[in-house]
C-alpha atoms as a PDB file:
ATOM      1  CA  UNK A   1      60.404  89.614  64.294  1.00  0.00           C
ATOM      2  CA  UNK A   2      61.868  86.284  63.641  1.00  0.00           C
ATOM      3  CA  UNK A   3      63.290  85.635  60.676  1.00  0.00           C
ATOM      4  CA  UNK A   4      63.427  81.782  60.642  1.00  0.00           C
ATOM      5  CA  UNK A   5      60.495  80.049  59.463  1.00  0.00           C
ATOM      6  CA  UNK A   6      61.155  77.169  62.657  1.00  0.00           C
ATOM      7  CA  UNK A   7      60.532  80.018  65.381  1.00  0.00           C
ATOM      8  CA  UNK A   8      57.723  81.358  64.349  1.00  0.00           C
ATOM      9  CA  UNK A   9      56.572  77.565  63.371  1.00  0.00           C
ATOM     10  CA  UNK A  10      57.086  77.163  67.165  1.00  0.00           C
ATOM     11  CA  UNK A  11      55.824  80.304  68.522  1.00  0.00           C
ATOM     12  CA  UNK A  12      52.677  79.968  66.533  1.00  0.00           C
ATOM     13  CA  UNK A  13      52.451  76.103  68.388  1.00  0.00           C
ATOM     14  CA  UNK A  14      52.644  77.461  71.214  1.00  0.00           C
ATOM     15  CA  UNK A  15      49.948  79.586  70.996  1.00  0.00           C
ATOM     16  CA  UNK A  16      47.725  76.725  69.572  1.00  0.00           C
ATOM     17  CA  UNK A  17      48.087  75.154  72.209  1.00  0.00           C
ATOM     18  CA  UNK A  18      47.502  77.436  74.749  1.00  0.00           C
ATOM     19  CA  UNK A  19      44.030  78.254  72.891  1.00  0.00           C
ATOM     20  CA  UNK A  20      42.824  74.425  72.853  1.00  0.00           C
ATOM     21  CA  UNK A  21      44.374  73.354  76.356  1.00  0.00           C
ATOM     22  CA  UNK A  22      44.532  76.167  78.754  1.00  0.00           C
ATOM     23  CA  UNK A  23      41.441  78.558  78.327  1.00  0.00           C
ATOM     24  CA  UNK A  24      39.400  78.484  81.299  1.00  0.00           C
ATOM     25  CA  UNK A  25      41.101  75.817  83.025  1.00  0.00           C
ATOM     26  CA  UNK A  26      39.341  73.184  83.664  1.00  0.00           C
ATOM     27  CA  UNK A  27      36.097  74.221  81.921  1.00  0.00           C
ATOM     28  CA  UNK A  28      37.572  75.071  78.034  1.00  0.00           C
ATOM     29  CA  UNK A  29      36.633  73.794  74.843  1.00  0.00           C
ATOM     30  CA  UNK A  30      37.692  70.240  75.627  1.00  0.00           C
ATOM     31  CA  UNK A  31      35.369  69.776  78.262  1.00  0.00           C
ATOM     32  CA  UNK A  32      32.257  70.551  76.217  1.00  0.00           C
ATOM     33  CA  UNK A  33      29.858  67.606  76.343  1.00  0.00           C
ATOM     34  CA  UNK A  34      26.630  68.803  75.109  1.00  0.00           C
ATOM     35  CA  UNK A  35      24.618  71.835  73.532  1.00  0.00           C
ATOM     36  CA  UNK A  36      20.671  71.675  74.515  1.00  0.00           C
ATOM     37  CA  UNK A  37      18.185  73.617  73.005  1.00  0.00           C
ATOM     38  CA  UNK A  38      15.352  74.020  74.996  1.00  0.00           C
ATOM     39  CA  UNK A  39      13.107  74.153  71.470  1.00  0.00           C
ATOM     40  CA  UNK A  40      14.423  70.433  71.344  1.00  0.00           C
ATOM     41  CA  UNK A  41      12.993  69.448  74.800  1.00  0.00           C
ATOM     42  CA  UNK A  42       9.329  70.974  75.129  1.00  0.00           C
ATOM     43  CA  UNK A  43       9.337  69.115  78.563  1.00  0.00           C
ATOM     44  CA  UNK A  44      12.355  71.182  79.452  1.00  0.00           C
ATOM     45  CA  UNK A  45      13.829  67.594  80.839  1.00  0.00           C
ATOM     46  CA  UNK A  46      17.374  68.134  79.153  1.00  0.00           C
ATOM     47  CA  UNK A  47      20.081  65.119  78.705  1.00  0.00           C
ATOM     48  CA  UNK A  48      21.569  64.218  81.932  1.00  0.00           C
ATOM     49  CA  UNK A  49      21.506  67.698  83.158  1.00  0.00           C
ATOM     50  CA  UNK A  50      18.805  67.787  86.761  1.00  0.00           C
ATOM     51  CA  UNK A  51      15.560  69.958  86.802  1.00  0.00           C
ATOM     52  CA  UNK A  52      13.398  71.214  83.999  1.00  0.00           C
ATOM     53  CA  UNK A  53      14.384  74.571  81.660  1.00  0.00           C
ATOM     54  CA  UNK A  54      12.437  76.838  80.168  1.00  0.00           C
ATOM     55  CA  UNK A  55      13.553  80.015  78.231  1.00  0.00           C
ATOM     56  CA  UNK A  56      12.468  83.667  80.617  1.00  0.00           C
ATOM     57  CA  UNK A  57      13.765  86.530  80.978  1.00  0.00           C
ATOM     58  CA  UNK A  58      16.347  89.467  79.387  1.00  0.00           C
ATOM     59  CA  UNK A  59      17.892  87.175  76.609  1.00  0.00           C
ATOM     60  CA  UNK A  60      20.992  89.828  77.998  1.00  0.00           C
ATOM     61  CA  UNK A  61      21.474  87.964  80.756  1.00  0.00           C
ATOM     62  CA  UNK A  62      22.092  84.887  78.896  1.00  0.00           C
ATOM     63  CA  UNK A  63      25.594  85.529  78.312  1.00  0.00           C
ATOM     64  CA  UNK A  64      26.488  85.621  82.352  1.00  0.00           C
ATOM     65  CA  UNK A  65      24.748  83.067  83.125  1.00  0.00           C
ATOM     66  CA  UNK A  66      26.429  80.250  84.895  1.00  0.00           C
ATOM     67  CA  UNK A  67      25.069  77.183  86.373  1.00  0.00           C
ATOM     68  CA  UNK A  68      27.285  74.933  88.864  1.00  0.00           C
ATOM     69  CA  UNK A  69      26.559  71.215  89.193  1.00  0.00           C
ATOM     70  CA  UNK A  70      29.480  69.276  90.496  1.00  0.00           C
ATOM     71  CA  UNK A  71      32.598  69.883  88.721  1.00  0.00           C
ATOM     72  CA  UNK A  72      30.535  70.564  85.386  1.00  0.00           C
ATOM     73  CA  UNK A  73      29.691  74.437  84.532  1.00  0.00           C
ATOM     74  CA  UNK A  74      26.083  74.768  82.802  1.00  0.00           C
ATOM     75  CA  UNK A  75      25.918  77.765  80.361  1.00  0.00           C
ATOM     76  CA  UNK A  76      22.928  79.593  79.101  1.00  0.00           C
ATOM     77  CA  UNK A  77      22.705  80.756  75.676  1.00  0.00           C
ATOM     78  CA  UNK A  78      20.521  82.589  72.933  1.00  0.00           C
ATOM     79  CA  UNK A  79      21.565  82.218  69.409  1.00  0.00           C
ATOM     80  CA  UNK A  80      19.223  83.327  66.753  1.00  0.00           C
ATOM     81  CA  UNK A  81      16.306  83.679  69.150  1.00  0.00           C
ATOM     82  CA  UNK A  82      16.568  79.934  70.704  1.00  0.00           C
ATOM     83  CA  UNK A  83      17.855  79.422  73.696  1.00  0.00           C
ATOM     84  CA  UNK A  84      20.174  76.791  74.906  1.00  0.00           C
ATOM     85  CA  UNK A  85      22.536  75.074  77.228  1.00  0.00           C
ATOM     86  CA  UNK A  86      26.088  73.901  76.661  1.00  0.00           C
ATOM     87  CA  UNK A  87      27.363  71.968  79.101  1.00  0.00           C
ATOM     88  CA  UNK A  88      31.019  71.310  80.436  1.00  0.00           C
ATOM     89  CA  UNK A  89      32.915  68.571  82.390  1.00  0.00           C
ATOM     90  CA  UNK A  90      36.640  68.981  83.028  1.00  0.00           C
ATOM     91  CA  UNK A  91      36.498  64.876  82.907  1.00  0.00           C
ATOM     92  CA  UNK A  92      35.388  64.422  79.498  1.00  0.00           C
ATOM     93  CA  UNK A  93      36.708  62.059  77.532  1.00  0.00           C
ATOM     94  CA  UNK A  94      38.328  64.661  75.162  1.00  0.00           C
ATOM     95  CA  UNK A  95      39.646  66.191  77.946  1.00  0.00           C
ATOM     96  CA  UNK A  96      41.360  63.001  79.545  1.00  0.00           C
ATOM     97  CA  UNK A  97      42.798  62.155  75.787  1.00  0.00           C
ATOM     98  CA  UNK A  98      44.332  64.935  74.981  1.00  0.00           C
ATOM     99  CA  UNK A  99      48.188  64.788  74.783  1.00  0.00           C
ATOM    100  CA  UNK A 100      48.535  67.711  72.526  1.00  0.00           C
ATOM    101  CA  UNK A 101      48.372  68.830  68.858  1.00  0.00           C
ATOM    102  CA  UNK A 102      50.727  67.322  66.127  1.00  0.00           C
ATOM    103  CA  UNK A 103      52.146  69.111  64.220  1.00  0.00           C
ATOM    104  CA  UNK A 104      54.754  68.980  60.442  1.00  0.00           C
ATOM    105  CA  UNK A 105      57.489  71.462  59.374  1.00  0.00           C
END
């Protein structure tokens, strides 16, 4: 266990970091561009994403699904009974900007 207040002010940067930049390469939380709920889109025409969506099946299987289009990874969920899609390009804009987290003693 450290016992100065700068290393584990570092250590816990580190990890920060890690958890906003690196999960999931590509595909983390700084590539999300979009959550769709199909309730929202009755035509099942969602923004900018191809074909139409509709909620059947297991809502079990909504947690492994994955949908590939281009670089961008299309994933089904079910929160609450409504389904959705979140969608996520590695070149979003959040993505490109990033240049790490700021941080104070």
């Amino acid at each position: 266990m450290a016992t100065d207040v700068s290393e584990d002010r570092q250590r816990w940067h580190e990890r920060r970091l890690a958890t906003v930049s690196v999960p999931y390469g590509p595909h983390g939380p700084l590539a999300l561009i979009g959550a769709h709920w199909l309730g929202s889109y009755p035509d099942g025409r969602l923004p900018d994403i191809p074909g139409s969506w509709r909620a059947d099946g297991d809502p079990g299987l909504a947690s492994r699904t994955r949908v590939v289009y281009g670089e961008r990874r299309l994933v089904v969920l079910m929160r609450e009974g409504a389904w959705g899609v979140r969608d996520f390009d590695p070149e979003s804009s959040a993505r490109r900007a990033f240049r790490g987290l700021r941080v104070t003693p």
